[in-house]
PDB file of N, CA and C in Angstrom:
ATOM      1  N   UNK A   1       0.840  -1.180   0.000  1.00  0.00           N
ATOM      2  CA  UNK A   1       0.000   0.000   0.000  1.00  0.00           C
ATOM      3  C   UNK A   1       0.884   1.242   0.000  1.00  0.00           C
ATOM      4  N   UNK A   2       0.747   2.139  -0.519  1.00  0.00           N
ATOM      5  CA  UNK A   2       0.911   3.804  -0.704  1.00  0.00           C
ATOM      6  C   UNK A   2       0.362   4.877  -0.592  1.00  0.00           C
ATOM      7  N   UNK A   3       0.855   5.770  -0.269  1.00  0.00           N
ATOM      8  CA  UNK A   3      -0.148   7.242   0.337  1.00  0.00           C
ATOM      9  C   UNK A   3       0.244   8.039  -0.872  1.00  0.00           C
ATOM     10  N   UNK A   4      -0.017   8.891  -1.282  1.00  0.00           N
ATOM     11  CA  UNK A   4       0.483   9.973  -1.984  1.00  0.00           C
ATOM     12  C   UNK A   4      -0.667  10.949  -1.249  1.00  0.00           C
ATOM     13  N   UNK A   5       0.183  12.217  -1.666  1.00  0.00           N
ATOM     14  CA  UNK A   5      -0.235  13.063  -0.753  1.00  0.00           C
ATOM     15  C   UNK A   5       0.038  14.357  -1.983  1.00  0.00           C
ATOM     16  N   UNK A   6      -1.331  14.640  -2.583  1.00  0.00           N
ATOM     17  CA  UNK A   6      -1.554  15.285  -3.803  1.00  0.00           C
ATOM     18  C   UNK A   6      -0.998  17.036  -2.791  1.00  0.00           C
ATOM     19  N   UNK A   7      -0.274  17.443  -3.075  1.00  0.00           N
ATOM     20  CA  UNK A   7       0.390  19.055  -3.075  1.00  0.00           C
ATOM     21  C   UNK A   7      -0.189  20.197  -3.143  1.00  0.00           C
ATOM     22  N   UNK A   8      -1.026  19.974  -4.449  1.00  0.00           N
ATOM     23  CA  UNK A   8      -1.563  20.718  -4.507  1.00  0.00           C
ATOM     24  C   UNK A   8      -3.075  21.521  -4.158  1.00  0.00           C
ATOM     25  N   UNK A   9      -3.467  20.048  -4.052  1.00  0.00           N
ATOM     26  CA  UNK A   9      -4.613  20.177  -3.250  1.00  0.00           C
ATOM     27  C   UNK A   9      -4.586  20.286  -1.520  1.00  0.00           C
ATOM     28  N   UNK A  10      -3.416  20.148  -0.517  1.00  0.00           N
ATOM     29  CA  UNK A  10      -3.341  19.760   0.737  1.00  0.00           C
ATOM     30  C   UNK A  10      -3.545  21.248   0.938  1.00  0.00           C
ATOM     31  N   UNK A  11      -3.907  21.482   2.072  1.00  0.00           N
ATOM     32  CA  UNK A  11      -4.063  22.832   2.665  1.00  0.00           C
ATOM     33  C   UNK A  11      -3.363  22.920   3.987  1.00  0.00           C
ATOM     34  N   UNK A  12      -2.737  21.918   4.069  1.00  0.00           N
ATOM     35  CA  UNK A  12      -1.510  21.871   5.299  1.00  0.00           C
ATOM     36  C   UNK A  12      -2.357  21.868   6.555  1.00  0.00           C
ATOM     37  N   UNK A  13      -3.136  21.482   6.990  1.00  0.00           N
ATOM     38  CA  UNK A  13      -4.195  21.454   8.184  1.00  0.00           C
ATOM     39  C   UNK A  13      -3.884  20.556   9.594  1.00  0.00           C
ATOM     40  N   UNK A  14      -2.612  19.314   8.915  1.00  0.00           N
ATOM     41  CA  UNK A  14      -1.744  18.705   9.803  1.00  0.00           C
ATOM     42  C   UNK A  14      -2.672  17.362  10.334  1.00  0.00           C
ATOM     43  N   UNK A  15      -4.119  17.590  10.141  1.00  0.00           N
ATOM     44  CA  UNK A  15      -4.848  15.998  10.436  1.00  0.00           C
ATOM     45  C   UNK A  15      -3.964  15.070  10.492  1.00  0.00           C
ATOM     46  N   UNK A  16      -3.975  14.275   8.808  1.00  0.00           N
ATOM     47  CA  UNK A  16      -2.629  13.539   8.761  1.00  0.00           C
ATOM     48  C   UNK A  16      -1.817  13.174   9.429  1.00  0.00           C
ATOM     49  N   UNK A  17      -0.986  14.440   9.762  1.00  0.00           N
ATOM     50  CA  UNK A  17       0.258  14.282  10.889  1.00  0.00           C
ATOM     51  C   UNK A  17      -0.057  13.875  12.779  1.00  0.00           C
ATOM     52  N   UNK A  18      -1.191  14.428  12.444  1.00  0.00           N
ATOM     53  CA  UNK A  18      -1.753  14.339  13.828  1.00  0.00           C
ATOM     54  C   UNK A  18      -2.327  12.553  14.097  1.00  0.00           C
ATOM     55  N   UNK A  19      -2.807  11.955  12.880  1.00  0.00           N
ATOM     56  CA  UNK A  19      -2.949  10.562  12.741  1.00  0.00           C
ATOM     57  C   UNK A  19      -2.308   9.452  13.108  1.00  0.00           C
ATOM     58  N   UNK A  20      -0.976  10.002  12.302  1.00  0.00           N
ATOM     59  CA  UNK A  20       0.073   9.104  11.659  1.00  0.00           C
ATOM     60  C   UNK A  20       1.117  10.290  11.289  1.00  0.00           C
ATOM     61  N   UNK A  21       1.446  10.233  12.454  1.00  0.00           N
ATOM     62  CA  UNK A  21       2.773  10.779  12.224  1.00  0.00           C
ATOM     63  C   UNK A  21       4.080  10.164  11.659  1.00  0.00           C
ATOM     64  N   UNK A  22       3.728   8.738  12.033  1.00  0.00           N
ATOM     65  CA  UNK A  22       4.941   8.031  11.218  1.00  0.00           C
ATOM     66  C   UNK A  22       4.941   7.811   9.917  1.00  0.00           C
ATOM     67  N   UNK A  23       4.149   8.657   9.464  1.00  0.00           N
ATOM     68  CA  UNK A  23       4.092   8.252   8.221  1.00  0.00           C
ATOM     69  C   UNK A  23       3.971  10.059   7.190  1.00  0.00           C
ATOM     70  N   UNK A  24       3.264  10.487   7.798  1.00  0.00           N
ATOM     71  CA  UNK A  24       3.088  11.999   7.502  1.00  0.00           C
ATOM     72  C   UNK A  24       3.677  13.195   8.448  1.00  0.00           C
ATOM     73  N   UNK A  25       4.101  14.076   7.689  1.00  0.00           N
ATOM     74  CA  UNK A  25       4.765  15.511   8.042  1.00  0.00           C
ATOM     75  C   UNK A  25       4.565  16.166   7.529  1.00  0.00           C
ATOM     76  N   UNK A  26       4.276  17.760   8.352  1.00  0.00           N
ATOM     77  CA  UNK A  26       4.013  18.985   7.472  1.00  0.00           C
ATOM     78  C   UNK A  26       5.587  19.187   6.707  1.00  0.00           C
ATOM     79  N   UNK A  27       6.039  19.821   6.096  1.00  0.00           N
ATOM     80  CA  UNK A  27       7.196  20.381   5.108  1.00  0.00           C
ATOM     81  C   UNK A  27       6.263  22.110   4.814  1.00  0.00           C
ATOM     82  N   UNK A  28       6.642  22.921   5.326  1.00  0.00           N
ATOM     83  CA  UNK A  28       6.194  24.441   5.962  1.00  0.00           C
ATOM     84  C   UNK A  28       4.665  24.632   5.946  1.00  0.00           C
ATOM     85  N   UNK A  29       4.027  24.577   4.510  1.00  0.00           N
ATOM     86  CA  UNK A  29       2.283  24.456   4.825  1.00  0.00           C
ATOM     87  C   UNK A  29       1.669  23.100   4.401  1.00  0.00           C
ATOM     88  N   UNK A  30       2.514  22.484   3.492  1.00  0.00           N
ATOM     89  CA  UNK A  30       2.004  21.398   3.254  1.00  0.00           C
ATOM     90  C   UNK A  30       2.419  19.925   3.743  1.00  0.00           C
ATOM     91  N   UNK A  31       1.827  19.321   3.458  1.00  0.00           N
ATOM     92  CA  UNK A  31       1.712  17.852   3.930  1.00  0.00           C
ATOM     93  C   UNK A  31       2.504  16.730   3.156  1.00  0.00           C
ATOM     94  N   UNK A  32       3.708  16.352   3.660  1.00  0.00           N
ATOM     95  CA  UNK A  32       3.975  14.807   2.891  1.00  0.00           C
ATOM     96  C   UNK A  32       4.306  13.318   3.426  1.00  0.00           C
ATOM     97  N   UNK A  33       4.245  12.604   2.843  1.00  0.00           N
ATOM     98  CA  UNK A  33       4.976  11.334   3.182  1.00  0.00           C
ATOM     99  C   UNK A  33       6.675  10.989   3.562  1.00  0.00           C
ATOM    100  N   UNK A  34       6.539  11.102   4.690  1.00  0.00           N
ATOM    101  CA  UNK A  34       8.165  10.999   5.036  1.00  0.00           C
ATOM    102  C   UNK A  34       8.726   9.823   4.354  1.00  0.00           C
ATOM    103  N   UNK A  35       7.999   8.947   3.695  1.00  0.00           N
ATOM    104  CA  UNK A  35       8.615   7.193   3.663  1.00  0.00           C
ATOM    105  C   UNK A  35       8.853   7.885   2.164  1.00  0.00           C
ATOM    106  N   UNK A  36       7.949   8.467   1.481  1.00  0.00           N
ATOM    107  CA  UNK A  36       8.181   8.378  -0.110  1.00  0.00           C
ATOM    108  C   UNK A  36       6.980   7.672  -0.325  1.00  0.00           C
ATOM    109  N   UNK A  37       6.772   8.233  -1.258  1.00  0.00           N
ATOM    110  CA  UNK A  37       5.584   7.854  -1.983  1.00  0.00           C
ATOM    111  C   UNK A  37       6.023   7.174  -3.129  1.00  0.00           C
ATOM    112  N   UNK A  38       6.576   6.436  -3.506  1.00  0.00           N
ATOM    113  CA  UNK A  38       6.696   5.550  -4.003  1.00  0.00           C
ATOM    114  C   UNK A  38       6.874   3.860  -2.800  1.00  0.00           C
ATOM    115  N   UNK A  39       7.252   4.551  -2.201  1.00  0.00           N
ATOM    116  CA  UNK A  39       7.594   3.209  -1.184  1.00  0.00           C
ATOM    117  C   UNK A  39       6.636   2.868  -0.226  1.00  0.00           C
ATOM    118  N   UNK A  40       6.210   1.190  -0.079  1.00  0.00           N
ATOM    119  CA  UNK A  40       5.100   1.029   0.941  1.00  0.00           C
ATOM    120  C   UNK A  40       5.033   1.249   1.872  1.00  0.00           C
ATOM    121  N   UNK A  41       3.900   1.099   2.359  1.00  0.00           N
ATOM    122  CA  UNK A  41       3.317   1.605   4.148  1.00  0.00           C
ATOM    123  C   UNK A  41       3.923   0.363   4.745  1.00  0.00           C
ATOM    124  N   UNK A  42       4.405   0.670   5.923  1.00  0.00           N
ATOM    125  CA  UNK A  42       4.337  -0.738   6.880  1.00  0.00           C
ATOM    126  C   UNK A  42       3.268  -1.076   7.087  1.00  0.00           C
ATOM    127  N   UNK A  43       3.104  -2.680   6.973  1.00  0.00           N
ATOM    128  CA  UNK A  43       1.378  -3.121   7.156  1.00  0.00           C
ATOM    129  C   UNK A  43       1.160  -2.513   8.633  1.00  0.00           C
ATOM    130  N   UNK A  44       1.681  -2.137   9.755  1.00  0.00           N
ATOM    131  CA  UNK A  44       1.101  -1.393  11.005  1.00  0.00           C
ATOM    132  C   UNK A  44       0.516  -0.470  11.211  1.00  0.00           C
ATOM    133  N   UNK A  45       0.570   0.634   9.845  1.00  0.00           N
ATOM    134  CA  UNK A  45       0.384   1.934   9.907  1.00  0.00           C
ATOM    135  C   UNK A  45      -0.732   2.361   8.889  1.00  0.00           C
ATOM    136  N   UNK A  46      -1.112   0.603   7.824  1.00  0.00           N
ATOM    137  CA  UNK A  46      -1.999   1.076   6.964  1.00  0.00           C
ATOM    138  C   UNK A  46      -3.298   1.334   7.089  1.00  0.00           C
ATOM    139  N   UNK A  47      -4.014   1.125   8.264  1.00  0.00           N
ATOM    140  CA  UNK A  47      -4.973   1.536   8.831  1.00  0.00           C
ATOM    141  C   UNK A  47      -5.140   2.648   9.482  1.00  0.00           C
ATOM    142  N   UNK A  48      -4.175   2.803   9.778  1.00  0.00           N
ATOM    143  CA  UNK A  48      -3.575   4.566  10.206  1.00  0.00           C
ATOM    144  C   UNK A  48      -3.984   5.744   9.347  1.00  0.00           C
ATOM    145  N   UNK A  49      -3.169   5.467   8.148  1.00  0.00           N
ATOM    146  CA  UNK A  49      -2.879   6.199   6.891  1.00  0.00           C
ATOM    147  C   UNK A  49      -4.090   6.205   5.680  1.00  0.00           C
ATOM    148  N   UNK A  50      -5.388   4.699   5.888  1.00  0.00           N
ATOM    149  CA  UNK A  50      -6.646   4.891   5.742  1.00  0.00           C
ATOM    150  C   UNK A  50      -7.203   6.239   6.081  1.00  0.00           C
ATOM    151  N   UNK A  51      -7.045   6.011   7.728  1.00  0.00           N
ATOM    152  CA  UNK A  51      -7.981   7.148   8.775  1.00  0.00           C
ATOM    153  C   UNK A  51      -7.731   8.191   8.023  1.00  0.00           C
ATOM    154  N   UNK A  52      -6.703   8.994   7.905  1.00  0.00           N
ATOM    155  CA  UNK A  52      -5.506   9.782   7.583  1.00  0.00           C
ATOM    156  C   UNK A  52      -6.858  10.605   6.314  1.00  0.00           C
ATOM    157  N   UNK A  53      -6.531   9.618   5.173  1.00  0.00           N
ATOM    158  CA  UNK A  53      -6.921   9.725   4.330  1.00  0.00           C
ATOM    159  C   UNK A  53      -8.419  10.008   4.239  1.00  0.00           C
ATOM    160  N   UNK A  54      -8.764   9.569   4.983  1.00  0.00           N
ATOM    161  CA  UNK A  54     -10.930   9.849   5.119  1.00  0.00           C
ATOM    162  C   UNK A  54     -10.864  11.080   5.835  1.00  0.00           C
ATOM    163  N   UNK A  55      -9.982  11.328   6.835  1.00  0.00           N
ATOM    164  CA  UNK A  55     -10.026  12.555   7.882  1.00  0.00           C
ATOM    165  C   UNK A  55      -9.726  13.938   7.395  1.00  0.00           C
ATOM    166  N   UNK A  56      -9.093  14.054   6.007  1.00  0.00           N
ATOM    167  CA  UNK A  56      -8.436  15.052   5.265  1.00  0.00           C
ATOM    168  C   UNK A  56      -9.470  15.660   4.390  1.00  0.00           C
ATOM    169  N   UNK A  57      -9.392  17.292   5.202  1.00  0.00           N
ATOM    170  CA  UNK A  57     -11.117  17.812   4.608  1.00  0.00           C
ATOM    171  C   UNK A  57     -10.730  18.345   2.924  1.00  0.00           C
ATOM    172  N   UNK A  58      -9.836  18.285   2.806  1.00  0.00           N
ATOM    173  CA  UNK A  58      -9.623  18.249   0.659  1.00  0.00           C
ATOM    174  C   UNK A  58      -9.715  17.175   0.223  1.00  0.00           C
ATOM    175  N   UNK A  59      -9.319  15.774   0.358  1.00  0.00           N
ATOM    176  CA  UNK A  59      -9.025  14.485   0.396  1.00  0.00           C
ATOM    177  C   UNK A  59      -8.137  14.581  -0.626  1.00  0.00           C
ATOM    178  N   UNK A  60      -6.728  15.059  -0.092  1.00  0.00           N
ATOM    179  CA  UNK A  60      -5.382  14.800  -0.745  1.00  0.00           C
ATOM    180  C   UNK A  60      -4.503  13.972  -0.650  1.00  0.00           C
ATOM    181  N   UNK A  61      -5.418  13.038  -0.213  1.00  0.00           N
ATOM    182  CA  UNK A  61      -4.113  12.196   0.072  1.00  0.00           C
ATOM    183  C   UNK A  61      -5.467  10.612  -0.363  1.00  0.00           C
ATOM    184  N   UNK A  62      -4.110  10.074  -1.339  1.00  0.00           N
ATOM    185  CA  UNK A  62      -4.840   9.188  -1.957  1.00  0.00           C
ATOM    186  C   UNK A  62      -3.878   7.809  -1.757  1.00  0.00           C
ATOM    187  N   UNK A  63      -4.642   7.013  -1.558  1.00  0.00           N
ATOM    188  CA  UNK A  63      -4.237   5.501  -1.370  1.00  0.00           C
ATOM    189  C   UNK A  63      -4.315   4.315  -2.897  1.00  0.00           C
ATOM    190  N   UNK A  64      -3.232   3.779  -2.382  1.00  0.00           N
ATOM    191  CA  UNK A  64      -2.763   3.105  -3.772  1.00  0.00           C
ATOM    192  C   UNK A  64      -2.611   1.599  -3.124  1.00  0.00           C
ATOM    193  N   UNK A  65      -3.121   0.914  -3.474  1.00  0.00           N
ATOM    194  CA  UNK A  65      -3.184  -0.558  -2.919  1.00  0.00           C
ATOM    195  C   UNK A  65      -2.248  -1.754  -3.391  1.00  0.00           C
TER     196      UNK A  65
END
């Protein structure tokens, strides 16, 4: 599984980070994937990074299975 975390749409609001921090960080207003978005989720955190993803009031951040 993968997060991407669309840029342009994030409004930096920090949900995300506040989720799953191990997995997400602000970078000054916006929001990214510390692991890389190319690289998978640890299966521990992918339910995390679900939440993450439903909780994000733009829904920028998109899951890749």
């Amino acid at each position: 599984m993968r997060a991407i975390v669309d840029e342009e749409t994030c409004i930096g609001c920090g949900r995300c980070v506040e989720i799953c921090p191990e997995v997400f960080e602000l970078e000054g207003e916006i929001a990214v994937n510390k692991i890389g978005e190319g690289n998978d989720i640890s299966p521990q955190y992918e339910q995390l990074c679900e939440e993450a993803a439903s909780e994000c009031p733009v829904e920028a951040i998109m899951i890749e299975q």
